[in-house]
Protein backbone atom coordinates (compact mmCIF):
# COMPACT_ATOMS: atom_id res chain seq x y z
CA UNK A 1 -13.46 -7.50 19.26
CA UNK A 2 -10.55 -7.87 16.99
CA UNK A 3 -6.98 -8.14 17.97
CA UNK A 4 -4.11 -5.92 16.46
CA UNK A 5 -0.29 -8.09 17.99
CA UNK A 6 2.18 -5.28 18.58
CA UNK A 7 6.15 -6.75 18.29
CA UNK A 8 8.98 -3.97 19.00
CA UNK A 9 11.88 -4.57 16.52
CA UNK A 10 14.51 -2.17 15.92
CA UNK A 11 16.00 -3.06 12.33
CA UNK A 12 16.40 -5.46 10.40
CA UNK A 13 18.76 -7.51 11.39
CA UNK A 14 18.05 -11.37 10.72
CA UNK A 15 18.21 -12.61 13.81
CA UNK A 16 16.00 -9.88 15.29
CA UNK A 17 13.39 -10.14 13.12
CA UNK A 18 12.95 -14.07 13.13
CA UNK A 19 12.60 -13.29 17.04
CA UNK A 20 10.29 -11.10 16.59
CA UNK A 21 7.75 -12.51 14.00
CA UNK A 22 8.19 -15.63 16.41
CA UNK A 23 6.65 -13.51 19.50
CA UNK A 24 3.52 -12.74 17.17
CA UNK A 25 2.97 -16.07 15.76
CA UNK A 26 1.87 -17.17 18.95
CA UNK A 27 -0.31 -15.01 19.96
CA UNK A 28 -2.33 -15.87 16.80
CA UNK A 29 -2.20 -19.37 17.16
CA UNK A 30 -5.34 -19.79 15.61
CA UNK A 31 -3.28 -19.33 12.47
CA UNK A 32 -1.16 -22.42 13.22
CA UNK A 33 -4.02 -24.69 13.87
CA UNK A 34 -5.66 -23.56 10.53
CA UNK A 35 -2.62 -24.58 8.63
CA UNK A 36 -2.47 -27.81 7.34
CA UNK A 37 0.64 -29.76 5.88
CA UNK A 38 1.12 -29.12 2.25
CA UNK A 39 -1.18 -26.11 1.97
CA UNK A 40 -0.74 -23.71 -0.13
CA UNK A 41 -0.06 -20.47 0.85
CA UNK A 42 -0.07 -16.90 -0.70
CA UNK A 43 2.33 -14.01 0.47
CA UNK A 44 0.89 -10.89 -1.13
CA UNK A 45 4.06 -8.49 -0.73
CA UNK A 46 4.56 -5.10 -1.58
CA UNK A 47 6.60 -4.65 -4.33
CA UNK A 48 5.05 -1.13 -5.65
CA UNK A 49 8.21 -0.76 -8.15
CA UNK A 50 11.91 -2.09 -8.30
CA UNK A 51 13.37 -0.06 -5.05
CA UNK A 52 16.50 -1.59 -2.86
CA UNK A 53 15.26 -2.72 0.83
CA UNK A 54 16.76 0.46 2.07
CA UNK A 55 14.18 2.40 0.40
CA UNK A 56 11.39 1.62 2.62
CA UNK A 57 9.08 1.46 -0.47
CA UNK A 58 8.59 -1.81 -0.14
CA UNK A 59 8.03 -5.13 2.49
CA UNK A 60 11.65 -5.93 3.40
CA UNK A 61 13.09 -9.00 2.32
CA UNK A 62 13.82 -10.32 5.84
CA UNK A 63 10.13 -9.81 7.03
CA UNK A 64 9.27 -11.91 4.35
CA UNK A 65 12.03 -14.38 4.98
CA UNK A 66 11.23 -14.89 8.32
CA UNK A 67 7.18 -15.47 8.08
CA UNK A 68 8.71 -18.11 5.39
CA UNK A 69 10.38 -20.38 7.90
CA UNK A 70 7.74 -20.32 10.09
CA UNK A 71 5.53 -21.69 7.10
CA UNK A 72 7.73 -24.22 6.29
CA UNK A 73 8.04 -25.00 9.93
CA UNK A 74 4.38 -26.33 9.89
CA UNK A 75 4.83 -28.04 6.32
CA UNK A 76 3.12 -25.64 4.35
CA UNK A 77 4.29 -24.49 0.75
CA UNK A 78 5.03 -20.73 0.51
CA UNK A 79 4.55 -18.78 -2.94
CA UNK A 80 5.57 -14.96 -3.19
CA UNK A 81 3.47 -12.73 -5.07
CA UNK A 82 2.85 -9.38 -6.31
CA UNK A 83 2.28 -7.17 -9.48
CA UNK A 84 4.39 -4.16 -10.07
CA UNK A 85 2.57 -1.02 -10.02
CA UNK A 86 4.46 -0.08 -13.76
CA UNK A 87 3.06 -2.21 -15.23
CA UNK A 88 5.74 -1.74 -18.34
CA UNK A 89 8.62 -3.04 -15.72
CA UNK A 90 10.03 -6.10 -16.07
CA UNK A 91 8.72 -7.67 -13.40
CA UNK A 92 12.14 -9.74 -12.72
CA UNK A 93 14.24 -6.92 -12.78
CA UNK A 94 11.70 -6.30 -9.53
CA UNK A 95 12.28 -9.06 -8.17
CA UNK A 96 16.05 -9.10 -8.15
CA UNK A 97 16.51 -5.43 -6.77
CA UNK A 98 13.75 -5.86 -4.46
CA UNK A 99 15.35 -8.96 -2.83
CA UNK A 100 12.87 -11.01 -3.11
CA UNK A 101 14.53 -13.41 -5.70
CA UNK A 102 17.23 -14.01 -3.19
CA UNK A 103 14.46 -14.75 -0.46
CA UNK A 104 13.13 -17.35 -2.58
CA UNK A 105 16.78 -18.75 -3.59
CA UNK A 106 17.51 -19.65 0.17
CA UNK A 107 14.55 -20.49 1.07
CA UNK A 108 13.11 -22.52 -1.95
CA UNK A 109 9.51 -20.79 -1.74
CA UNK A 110 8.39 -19.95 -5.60
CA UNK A 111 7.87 -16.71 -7.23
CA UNK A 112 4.73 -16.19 -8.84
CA UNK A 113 4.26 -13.09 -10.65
CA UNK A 114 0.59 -12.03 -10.63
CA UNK A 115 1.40 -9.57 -13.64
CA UNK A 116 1.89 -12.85 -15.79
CA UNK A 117 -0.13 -15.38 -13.97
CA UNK A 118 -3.67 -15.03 -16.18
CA UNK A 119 -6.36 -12.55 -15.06
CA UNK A 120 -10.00 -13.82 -13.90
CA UNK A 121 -12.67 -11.37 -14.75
CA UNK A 122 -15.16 -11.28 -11.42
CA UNK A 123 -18.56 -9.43 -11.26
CA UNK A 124 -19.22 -7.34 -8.87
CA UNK A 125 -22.76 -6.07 -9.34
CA UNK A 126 -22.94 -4.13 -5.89
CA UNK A 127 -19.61 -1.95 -7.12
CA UNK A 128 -20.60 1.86 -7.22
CA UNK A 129 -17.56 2.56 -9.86
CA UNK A 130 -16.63 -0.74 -10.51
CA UNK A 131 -18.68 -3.10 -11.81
CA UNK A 132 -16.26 -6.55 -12.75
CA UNK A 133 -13.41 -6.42 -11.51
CA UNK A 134 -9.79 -8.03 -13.16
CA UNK A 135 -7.83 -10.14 -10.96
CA UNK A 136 -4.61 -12.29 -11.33
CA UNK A 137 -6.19 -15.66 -11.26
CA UNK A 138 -3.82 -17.66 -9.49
CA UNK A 139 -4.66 -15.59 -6.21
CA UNK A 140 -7.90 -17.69 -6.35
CA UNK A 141 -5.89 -20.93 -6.00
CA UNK A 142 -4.34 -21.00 -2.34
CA UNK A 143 -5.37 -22.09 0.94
CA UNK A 144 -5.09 -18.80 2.36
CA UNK A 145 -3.53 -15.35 1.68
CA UNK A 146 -1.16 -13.54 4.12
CA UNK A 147 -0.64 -9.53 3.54
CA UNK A 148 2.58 -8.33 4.00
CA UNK A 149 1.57 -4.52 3.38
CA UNK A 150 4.99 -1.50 4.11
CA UNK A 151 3.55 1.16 6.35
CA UNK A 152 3.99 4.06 4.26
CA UNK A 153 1.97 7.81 3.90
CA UNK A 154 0.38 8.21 0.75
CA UNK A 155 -0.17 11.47 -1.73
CA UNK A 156 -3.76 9.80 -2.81
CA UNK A 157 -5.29 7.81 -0.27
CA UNK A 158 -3.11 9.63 2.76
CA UNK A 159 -2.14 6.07 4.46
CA UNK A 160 -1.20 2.84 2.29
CA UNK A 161 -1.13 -0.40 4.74
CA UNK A 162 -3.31 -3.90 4.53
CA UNK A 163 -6.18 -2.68 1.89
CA UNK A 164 -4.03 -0.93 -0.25
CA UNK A 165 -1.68 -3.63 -0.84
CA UNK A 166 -4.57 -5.80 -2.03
CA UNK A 167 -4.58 -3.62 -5.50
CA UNK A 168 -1.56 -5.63 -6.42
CA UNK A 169 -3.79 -8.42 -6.74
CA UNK A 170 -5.15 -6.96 -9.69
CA UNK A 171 -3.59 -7.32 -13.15
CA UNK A 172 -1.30 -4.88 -15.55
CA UNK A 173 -3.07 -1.90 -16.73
CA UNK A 174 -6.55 -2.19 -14.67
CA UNK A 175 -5.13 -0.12 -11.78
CA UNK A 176 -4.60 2.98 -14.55
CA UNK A 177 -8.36 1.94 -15.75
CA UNK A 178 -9.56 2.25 -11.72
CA UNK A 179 -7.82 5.49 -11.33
CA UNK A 180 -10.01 7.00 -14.34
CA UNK A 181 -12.74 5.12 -12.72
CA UNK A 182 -12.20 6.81 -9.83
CA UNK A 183 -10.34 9.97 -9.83
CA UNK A 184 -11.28 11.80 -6.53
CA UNK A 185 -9.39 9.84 -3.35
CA UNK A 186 -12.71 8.91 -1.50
CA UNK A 187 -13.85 7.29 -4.61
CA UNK A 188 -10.95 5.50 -5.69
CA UNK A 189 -10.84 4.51 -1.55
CA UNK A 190 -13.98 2.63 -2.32
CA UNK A 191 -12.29 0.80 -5.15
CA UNK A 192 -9.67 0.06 -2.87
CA UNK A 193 -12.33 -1.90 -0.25
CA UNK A 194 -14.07 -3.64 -3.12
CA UNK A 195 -11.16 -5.24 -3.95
CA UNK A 196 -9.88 -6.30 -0.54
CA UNK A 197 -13.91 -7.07 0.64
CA UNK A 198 -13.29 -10.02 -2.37
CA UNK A 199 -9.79 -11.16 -1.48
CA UNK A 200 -9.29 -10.23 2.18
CA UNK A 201 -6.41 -12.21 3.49
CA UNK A 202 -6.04 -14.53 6.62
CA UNK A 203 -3.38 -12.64 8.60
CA UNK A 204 -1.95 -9.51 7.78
CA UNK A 205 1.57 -8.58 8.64
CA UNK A 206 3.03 -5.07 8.58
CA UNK A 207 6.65 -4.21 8.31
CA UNK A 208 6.65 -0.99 10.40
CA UNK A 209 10.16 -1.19 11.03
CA UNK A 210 11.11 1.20 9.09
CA UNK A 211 8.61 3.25 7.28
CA UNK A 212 8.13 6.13 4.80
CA UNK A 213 7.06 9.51 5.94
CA UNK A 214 6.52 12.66 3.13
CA UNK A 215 5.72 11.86 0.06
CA UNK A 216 4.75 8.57 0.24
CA UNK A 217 4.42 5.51 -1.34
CA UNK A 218 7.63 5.73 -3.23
CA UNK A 219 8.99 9.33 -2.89
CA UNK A 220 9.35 10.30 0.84
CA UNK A 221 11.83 9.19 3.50
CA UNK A 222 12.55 6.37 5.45
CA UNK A 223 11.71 6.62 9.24
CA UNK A 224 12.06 4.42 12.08
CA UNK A 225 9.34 2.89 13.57
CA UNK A 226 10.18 -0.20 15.01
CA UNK A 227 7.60 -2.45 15.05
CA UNK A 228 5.75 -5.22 13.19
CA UNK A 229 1.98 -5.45 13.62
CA UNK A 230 -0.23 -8.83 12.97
CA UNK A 231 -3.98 -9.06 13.07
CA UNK A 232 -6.32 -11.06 11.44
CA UNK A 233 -8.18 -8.02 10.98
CA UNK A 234 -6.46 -5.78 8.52
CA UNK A 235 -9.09 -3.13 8.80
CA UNK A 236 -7.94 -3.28 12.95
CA UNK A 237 -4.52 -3.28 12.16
CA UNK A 238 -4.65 -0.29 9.72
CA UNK A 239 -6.42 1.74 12.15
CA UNK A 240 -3.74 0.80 14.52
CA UNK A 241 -0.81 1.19 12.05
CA UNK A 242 -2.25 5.19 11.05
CA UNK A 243 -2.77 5.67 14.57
CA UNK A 244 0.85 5.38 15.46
CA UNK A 245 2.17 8.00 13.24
CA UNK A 246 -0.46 10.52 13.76
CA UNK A 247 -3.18 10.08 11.99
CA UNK A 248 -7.25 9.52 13.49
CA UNK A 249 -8.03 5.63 11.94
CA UNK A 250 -11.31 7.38 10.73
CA UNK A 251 -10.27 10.19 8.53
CA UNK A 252 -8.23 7.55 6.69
CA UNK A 253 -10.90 6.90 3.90
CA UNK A 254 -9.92 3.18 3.05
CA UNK A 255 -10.30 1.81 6.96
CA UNK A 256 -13.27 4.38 7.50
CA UNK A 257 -15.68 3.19 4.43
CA UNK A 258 -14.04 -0.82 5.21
CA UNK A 259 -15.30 -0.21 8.74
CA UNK A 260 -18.73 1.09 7.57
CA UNK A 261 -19.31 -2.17 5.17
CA UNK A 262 -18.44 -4.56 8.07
CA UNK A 263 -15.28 -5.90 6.64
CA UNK A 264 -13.33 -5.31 9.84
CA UNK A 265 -13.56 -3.14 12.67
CA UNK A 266 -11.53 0.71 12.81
CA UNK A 267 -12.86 2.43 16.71
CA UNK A 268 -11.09 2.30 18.92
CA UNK A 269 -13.15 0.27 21.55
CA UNK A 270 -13.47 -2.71 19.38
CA UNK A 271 -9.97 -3.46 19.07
CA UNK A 272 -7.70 -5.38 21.71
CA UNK A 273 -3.64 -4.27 21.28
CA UNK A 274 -1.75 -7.10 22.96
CA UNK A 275 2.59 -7.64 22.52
CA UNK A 276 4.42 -4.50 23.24
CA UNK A 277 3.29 -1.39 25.04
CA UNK A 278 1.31 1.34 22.91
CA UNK A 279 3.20 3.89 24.28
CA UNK A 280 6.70 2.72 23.71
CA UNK A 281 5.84 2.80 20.06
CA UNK A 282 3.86 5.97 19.12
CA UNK A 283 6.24 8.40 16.80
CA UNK A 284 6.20 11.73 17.01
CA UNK A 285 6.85 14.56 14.21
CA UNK A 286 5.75 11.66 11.77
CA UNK A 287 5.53 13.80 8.57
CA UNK A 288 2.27 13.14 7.54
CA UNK A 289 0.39 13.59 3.80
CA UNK A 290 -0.71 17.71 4.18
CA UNK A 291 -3.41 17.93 1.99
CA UNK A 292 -6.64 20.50 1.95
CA UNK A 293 -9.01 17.42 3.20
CA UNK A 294 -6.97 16.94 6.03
CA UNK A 295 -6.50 20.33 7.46
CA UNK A 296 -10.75 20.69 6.92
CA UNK A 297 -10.55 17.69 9.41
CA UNK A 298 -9.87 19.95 12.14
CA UNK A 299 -13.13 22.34 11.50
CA UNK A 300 -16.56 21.74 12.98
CA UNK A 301 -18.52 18.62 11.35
CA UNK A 302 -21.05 21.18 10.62
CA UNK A 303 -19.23 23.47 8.56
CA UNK A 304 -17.38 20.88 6.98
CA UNK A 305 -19.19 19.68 3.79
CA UNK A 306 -19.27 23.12 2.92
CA UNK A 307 -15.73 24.12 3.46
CA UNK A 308 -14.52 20.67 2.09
CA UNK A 309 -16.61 21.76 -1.64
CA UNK A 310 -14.72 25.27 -1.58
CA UNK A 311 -11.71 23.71 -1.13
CA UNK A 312 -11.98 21.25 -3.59
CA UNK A 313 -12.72 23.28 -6.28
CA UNK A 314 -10.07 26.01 -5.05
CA UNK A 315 -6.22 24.62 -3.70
CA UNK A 316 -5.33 21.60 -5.55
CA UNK A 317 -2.15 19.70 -5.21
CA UNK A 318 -0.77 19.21 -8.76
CA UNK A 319 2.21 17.16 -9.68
CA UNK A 320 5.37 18.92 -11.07
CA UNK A 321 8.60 17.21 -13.24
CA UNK A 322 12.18 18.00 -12.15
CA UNK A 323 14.58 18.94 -15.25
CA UNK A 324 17.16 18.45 -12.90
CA UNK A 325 16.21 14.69 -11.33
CA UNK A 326 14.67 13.64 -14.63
CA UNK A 327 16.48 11.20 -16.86
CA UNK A 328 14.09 11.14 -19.16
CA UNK A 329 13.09 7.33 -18.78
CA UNK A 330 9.70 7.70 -19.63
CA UNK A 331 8.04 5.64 -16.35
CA UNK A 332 5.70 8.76 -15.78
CA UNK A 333 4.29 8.70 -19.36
CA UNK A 334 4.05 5.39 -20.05
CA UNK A 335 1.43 4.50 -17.03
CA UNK A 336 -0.37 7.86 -16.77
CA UNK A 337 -4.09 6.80 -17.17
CA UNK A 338 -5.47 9.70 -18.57
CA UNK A 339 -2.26 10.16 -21.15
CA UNK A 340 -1.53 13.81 -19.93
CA UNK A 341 2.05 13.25 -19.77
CA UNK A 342 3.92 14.01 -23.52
CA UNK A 343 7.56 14.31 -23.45
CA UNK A 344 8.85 17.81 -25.39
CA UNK A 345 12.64 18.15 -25.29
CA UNK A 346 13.63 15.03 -24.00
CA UNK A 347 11.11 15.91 -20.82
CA UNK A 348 7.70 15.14 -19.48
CA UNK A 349 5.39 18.16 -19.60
CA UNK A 350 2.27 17.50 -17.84
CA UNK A 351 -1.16 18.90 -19.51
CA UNK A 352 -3.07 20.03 -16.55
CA UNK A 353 -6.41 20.09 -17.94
CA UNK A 354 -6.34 16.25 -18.28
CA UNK A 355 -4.64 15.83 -15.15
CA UNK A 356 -7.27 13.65 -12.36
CA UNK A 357 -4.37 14.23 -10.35
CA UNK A 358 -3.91 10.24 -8.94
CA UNK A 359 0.06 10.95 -8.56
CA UNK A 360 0.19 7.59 -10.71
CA UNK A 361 3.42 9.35 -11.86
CA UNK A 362 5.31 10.17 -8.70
CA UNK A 363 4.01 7.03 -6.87
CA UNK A 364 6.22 4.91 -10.10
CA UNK A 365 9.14 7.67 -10.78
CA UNK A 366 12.47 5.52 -9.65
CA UNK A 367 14.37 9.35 -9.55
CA UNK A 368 12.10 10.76 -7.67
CA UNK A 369 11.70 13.32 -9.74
CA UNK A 370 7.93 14.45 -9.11
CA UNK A 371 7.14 17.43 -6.95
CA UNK A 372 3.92 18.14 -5.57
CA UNK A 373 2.65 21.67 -4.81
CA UNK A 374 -0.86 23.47 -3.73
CA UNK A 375 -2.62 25.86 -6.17
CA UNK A 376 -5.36 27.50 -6.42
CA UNK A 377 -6.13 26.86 -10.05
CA UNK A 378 -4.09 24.48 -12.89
CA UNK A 379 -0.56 25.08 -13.73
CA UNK A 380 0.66 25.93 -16.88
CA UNK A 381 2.13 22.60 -18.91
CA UNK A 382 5.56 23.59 -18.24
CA UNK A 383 8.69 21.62 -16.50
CA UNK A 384 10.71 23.56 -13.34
């Protein structure tokens, strides 16, 4: 039975949070014992793009702060890592707005940027889509890795928590080449697990203080939560994580299919919730990814496959540029990974029949100027 630690925090307030990662550290004092003086150890954040703390797009810098002391409380050497989703970002200029530069000014624990770091080629025979797989090598070289995943909805993959951070792990412009791999969500999903099933981290943390409902991972809203989670098990503590906003563990495809493989566990029975009270920390009207595979969720398992087909090849969600939030930066062309973004008039114009529809470029847009609507057959290449 794996356990999922449950720690109410309301914001982010230093003091607060350094209480509160303290009340989950011991409950997993199996960590503690396994950490020796002078280890090295890995803090895989989530630093998707170069968004303010505020945002909610990524791990806050006072989550990460905090776990830091207690490291170097028990003598071990920190490192902070990460690659940028845009790969064409300077990845300092991510670090600085993020606030994870300042994190590792006060607190001395090094920056190492994954996007710059070398990349180790690793076969993976047994991958359906995937078959060798390109990592930052350095991730290879620490005692241990700790996830520090941002609960956050997600336009592809519904739910982004412990596996999904683990992409950042892989270097520069693979994660385009995946998505082309990959295009439909369940498939790319299983990307997602092969990657985490060969790097899955010691301890997961999740900043579910404050989260991001809507259009998630970079484009929805921030929303209270109030929590952090720690597990071992970061399958566990994703099922646990979706579960509080609304969503059945199981029809998010990432924990399902991990669950399936054996990397970690995702019912309901085989996972322990100790810390803070359940209850006092469900949220309600969490607004959730609405997408046709969730509402055929709903209808009878054995009407489904059928349904699920029609809709598929019926009501689409398709990605849509804003004239009026655009500033024509370019972010949304440069890292589409089918090139179906051209720029006419100073603005991207999207060309539909290339479109795989990952949302590559309103996951990276820093204006959030992507909109998302259903139809029932492609769009015509045109800006709103």
């Amino acid at each position: 039975m794996s356990q999922v630690v449950l720690v109410k925090c309301d914001d982010y307030q230093e003091n607060k949070v350094v209480e509160a990662v303290k009340k989950g550290f011991p409950l997993l004092s199996e960590l503690t014992q396994l950490i020796k003086p002078r280890d090295r150890i890995l803090l895989k954040v989530n630093m998707l793009r170069a968004a303010k703390p505020e945002e909610a797009v990524t791990t806050h810098p006072q989550v990460l702060k905090a776990i830091i002391h207690i490291l170097q409380d028990l003598r071990a050497i920190p490192f902070i890592g990460d690659s940028p989703g845009n790969y064409m970002e300077s990845p300092q200029r991510a670090w600085e707005v993020t606030g994870f530069q300042e994190v590792a000014r006060q607190t001395g624990a090094k920056i190492v940027s994954l996007e710059k770091s070398g990349i180790l080629e690793k076969e993976y025979p047994e991958g359906r889509w995937i078959k060798k797989f390109h990592f930052s090598s350095p991730v290879f070289d620490y005692k241990m890795i700790i996830n520090l995943p941002k609960l956050k909805t997600h336009n592809l993959t519904l739910f982004t928590g412990a596996i999904k951070n683990m992409l950042g792990t892989i270097s520069g412009f693979h994660k385009a080449r995946y998505h082309v791999a990959a295009p439909r969500p369940e498939n790319f999903a299983e990307i997602l697990v092969d990657i985490y099933s060969q790097v899955v981290p010691s301890l997961t943390v999740m900043d579910a203080i404050v989260g991001m409902e809507g259009n998630g991972p970079s484009a929805g809203n921030p929303r209270k939560i109030g929590a952090l989670l720690f597990s071992f098990d970061g399958v566990a503590l994703d099922a646990v994580a979706s579960a509080l906003i609304g969503y059945h563990p199981l029809e998010i495809d990432t924990t399902r299919i991990a669950a399936e493989r054996g990397i970690g566990v995702a019912h309901w029975e085989e996972i322990k919730i100790l810390g803070s009270a359940w209850e006092e920390l469900l949220v309600e009207n969490f607004q959730l990814i609405k997408t046709p595979y969730r509402i055929l969720q709903s209808i009878p398992s054995f009407l489904n496959p059928v349904l699920r087909r029609l809709a598929t090849f019926t009501t689409r969600i398709y990605p849509f540029p804003i004239k009026d939030k655009c500033t024509s930066c370019e972010v949304c062309l440069q890292n589409c990974p089918v090139e179906a973004i051209r720029m006419h008039q100073g603005f991207p114009v999207i060309e539909y029949p290339k479109c795989i529809r990952c949302y590559c470029c309103s996951e990276l847009c820093p204006y959030r100027a992507i909109e998302f609507r259903r139809r029932w057959f492609p769009p015509r290449s045109i800006t709103k």
